[in-house]
C-alpha atoms as a PDB file:
ATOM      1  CA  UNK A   1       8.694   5.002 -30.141  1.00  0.00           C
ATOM      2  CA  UNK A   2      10.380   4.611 -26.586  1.00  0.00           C
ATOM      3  CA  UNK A   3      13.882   3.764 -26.301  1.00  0.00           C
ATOM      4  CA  UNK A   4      13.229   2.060 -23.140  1.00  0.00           C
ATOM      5  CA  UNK A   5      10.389  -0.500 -24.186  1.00  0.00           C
ATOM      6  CA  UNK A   6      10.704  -3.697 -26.728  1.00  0.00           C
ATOM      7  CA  UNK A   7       7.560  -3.319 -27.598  1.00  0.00           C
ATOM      8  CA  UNK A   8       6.375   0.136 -28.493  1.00  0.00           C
ATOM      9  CA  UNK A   9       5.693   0.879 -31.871  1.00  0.00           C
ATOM     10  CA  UNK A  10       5.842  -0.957 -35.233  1.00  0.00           C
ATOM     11  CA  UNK A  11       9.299  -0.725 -35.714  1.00  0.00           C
ATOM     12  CA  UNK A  12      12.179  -2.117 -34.026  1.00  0.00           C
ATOM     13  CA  UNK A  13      13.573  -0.260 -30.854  1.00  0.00           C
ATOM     14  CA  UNK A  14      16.469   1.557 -32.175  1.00  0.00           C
ATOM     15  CA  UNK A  15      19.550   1.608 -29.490  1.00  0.00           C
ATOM     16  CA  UNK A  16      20.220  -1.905 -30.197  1.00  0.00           C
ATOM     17  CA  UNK A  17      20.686  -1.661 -33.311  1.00  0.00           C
ATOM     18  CA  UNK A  18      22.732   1.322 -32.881  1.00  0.00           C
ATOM     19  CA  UNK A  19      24.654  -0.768 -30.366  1.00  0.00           C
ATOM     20  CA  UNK A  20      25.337  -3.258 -32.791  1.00  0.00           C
ATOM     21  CA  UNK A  21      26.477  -1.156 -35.470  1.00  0.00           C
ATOM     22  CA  UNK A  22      28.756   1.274 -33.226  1.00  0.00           C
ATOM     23  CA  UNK A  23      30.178  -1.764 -31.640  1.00  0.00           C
ATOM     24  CA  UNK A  24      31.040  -4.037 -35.107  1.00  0.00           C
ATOM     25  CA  UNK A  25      32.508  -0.967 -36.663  1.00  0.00           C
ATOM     26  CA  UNK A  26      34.956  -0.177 -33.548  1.00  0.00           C
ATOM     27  CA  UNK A  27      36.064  -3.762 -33.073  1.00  0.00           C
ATOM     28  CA  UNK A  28      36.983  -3.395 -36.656  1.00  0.00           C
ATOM     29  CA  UNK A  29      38.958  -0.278 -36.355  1.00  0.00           C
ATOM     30  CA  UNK A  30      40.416  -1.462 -32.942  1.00  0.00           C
ATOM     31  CA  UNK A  31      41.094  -4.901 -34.813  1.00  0.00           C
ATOM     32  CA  UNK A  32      42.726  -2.758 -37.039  1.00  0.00           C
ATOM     33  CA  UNK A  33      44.646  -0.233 -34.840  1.00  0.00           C
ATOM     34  CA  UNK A  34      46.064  -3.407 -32.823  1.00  0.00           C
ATOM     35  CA  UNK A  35      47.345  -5.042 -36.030  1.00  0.00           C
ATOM     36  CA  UNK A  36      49.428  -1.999 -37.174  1.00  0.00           C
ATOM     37  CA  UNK A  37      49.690   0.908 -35.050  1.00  0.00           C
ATOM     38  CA  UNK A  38      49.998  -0.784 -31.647  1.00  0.00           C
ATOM     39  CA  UNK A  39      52.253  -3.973 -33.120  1.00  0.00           C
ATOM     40  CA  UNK A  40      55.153  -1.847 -32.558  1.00  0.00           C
ATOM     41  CA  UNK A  41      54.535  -0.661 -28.798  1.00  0.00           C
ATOM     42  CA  UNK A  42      52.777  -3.903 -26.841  1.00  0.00           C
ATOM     43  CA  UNK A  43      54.822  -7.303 -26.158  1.00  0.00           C
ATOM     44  CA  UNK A  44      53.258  -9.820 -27.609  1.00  0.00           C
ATOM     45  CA  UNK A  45      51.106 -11.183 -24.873  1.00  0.00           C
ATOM     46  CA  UNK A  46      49.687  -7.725 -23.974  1.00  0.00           C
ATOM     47  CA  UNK A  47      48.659  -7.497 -28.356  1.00  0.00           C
ATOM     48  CA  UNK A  48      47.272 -10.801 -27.505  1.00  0.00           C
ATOM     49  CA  UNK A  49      45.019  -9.693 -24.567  1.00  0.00           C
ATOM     50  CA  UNK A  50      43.803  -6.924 -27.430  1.00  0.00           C
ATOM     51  CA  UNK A  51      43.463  -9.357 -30.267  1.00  0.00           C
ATOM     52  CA  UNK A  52      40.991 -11.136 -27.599  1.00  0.00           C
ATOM     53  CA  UNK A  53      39.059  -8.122 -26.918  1.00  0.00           C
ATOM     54  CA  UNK A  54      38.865  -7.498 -30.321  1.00  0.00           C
ATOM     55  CA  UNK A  55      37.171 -11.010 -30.788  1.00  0.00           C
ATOM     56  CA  UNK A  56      34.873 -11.207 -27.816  1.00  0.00           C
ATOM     57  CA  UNK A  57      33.547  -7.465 -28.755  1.00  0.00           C
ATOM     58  CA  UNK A  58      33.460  -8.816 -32.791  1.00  0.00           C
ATOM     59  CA  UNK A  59      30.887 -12.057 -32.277  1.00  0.00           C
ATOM     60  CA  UNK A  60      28.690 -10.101 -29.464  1.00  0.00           C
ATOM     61  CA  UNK A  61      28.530  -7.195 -31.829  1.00  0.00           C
ATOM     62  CA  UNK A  62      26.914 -10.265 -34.341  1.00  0.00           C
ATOM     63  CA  UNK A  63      24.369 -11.498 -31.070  1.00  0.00           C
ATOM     64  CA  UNK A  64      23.686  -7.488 -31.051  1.00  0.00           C
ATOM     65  CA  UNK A  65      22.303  -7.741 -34.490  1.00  0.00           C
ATOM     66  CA  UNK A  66      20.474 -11.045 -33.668  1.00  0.00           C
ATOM     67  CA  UNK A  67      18.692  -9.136 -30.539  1.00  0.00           C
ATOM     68  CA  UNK A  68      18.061  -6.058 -33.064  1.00  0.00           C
ATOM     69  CA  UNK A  69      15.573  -8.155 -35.322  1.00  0.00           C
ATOM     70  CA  UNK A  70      13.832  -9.635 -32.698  1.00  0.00           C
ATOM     71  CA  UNK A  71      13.846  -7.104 -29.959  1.00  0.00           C
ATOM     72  CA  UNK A  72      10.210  -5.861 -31.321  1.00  0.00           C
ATOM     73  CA  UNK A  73       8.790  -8.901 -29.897  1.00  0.00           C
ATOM     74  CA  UNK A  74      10.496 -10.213 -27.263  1.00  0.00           C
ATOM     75  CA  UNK A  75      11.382  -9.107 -23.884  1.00  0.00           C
ATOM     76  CA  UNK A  76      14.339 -11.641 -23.784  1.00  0.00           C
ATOM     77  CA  UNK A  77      16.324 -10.953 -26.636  1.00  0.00           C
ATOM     78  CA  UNK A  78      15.326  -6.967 -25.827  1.00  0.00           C
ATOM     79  CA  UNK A  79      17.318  -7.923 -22.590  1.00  0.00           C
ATOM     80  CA  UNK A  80      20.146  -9.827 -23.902  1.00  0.00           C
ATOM     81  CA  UNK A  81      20.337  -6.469 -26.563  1.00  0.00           C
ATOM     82  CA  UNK A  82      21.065  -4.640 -23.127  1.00  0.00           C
ATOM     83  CA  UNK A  83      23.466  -7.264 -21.424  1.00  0.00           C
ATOM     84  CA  UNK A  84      25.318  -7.720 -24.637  1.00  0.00           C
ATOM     85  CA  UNK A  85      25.851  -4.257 -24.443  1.00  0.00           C
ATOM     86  CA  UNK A  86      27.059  -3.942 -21.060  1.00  0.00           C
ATOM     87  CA  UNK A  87      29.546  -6.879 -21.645  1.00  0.00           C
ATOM     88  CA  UNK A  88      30.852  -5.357 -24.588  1.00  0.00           C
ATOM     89  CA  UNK A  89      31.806  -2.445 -22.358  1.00  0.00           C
ATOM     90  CA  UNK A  90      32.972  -4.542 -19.319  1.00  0.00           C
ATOM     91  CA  UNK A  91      34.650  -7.098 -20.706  1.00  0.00           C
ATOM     92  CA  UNK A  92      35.803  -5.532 -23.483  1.00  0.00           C
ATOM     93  CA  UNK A  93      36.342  -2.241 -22.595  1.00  0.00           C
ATOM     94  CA  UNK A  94      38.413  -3.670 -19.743  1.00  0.00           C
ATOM     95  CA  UNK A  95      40.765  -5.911 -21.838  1.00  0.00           C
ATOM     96  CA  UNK A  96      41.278  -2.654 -24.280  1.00  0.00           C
ATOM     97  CA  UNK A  97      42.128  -0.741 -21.152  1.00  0.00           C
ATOM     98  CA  UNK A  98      44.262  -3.041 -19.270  1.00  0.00           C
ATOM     99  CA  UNK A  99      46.450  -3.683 -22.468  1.00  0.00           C
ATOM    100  CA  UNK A 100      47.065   0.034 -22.879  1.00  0.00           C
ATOM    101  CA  UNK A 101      48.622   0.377 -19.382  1.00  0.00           C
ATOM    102  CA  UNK A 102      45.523   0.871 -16.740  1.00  0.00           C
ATOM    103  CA  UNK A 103      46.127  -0.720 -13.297  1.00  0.00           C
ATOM    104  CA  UNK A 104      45.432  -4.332 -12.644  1.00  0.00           C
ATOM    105  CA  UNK A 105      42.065  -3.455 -10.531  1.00  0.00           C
ATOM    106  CA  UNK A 106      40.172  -2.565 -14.081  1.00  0.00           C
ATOM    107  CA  UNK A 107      40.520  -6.197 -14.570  1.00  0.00           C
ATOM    108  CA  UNK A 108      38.246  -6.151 -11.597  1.00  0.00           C
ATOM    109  CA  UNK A 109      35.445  -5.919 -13.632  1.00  0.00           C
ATOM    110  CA  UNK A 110      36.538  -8.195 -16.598  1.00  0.00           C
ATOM    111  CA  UNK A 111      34.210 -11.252 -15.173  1.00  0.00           C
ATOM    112  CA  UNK A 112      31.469  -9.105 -14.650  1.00  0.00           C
ATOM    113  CA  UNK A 113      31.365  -8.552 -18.539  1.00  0.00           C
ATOM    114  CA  UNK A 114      31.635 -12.240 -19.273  1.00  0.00           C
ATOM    115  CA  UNK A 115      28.382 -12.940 -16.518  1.00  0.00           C
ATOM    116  CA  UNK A 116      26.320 -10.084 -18.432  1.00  0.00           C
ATOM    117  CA  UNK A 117      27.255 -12.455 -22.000  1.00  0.00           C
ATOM    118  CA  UNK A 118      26.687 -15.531 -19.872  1.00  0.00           C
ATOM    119  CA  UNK A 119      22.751 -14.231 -19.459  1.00  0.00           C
ATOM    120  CA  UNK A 120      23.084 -12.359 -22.635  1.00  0.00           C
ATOM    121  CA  UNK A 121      23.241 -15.410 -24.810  1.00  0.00           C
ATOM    122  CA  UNK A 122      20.848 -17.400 -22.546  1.00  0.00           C
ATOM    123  CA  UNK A 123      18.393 -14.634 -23.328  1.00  0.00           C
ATOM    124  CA  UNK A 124      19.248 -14.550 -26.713  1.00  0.00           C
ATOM    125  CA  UNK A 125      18.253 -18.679 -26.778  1.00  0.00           C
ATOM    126  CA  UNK A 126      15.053 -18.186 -25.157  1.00  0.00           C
ATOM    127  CA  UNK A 127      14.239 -15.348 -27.743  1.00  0.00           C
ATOM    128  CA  UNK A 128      14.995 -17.441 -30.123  1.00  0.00           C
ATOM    129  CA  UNK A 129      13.107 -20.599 -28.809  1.00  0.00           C
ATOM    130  CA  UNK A 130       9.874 -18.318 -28.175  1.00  0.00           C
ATOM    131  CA  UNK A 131      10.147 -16.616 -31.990  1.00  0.00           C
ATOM    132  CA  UNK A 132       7.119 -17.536 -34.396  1.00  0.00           C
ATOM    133  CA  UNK A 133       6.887 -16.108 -37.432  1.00  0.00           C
END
């Protein structure tokens, strides 16, 4: 089975769902590492711009899963697998880096994470509305 193709094979393509579960399990631990070891070093609005990262990467880590399971057959939600994805590192990835001290340009590329969930989760609804079982 190809990594690169939604629908080769009879099972499900297998990055997603590696994405999904790579990226649930470190928003939990960076939920976790903003709620006790970082309390102590980041004013409170710079914990909040984590705390928000932490969210955003938490609920597209749960549209990950939805794009796993029907990835097999359907370009679309395949696609929003791969957007979600990129957002989570954008968006996310930028928060996480501008809260632990990186210059202000790495917010740069904070809205270009939120566009690739904007198409993400319009993917994700098409998927859906095609999907017979």
């Amino acid at each position: 089975m190809s990594l690169a193709s939604p629908a080769s094979g009879p099972g499900l393509p297998r990055w997603p769902a590696i994405a999904a579960g790579v990226a649930g399990a470190s928003a939990v631990v960076l939920g976790a590492l903003g709620a006790h070891a970082l309390r102590a070093t980041l004013a409170p609005p710079v914990l909040e711009i984590w705390q928000i990262a932490v969210r955003f990467q938490f609920w597209h880590a749960l549209a990950l899963v939805a794009c796993t399971l029907l990835a097999r057959r359907s370009h679309a939600a395949y696609l929003g697998a791969t957007l979600f994805s990129v957002g989570i590192v954008l968006f996310c990835g930028s928060l996480y880096a501008l809260a632990l001290g990186a210059p202000r340009a790495v917010g740069v590329v904070t809205p270009l994470g939120g566009l690739c969930f904007i198409v993400a989760w319009i993917a994700l609804g098409v998927a859906l509305y095609r999907h017979r079982e």
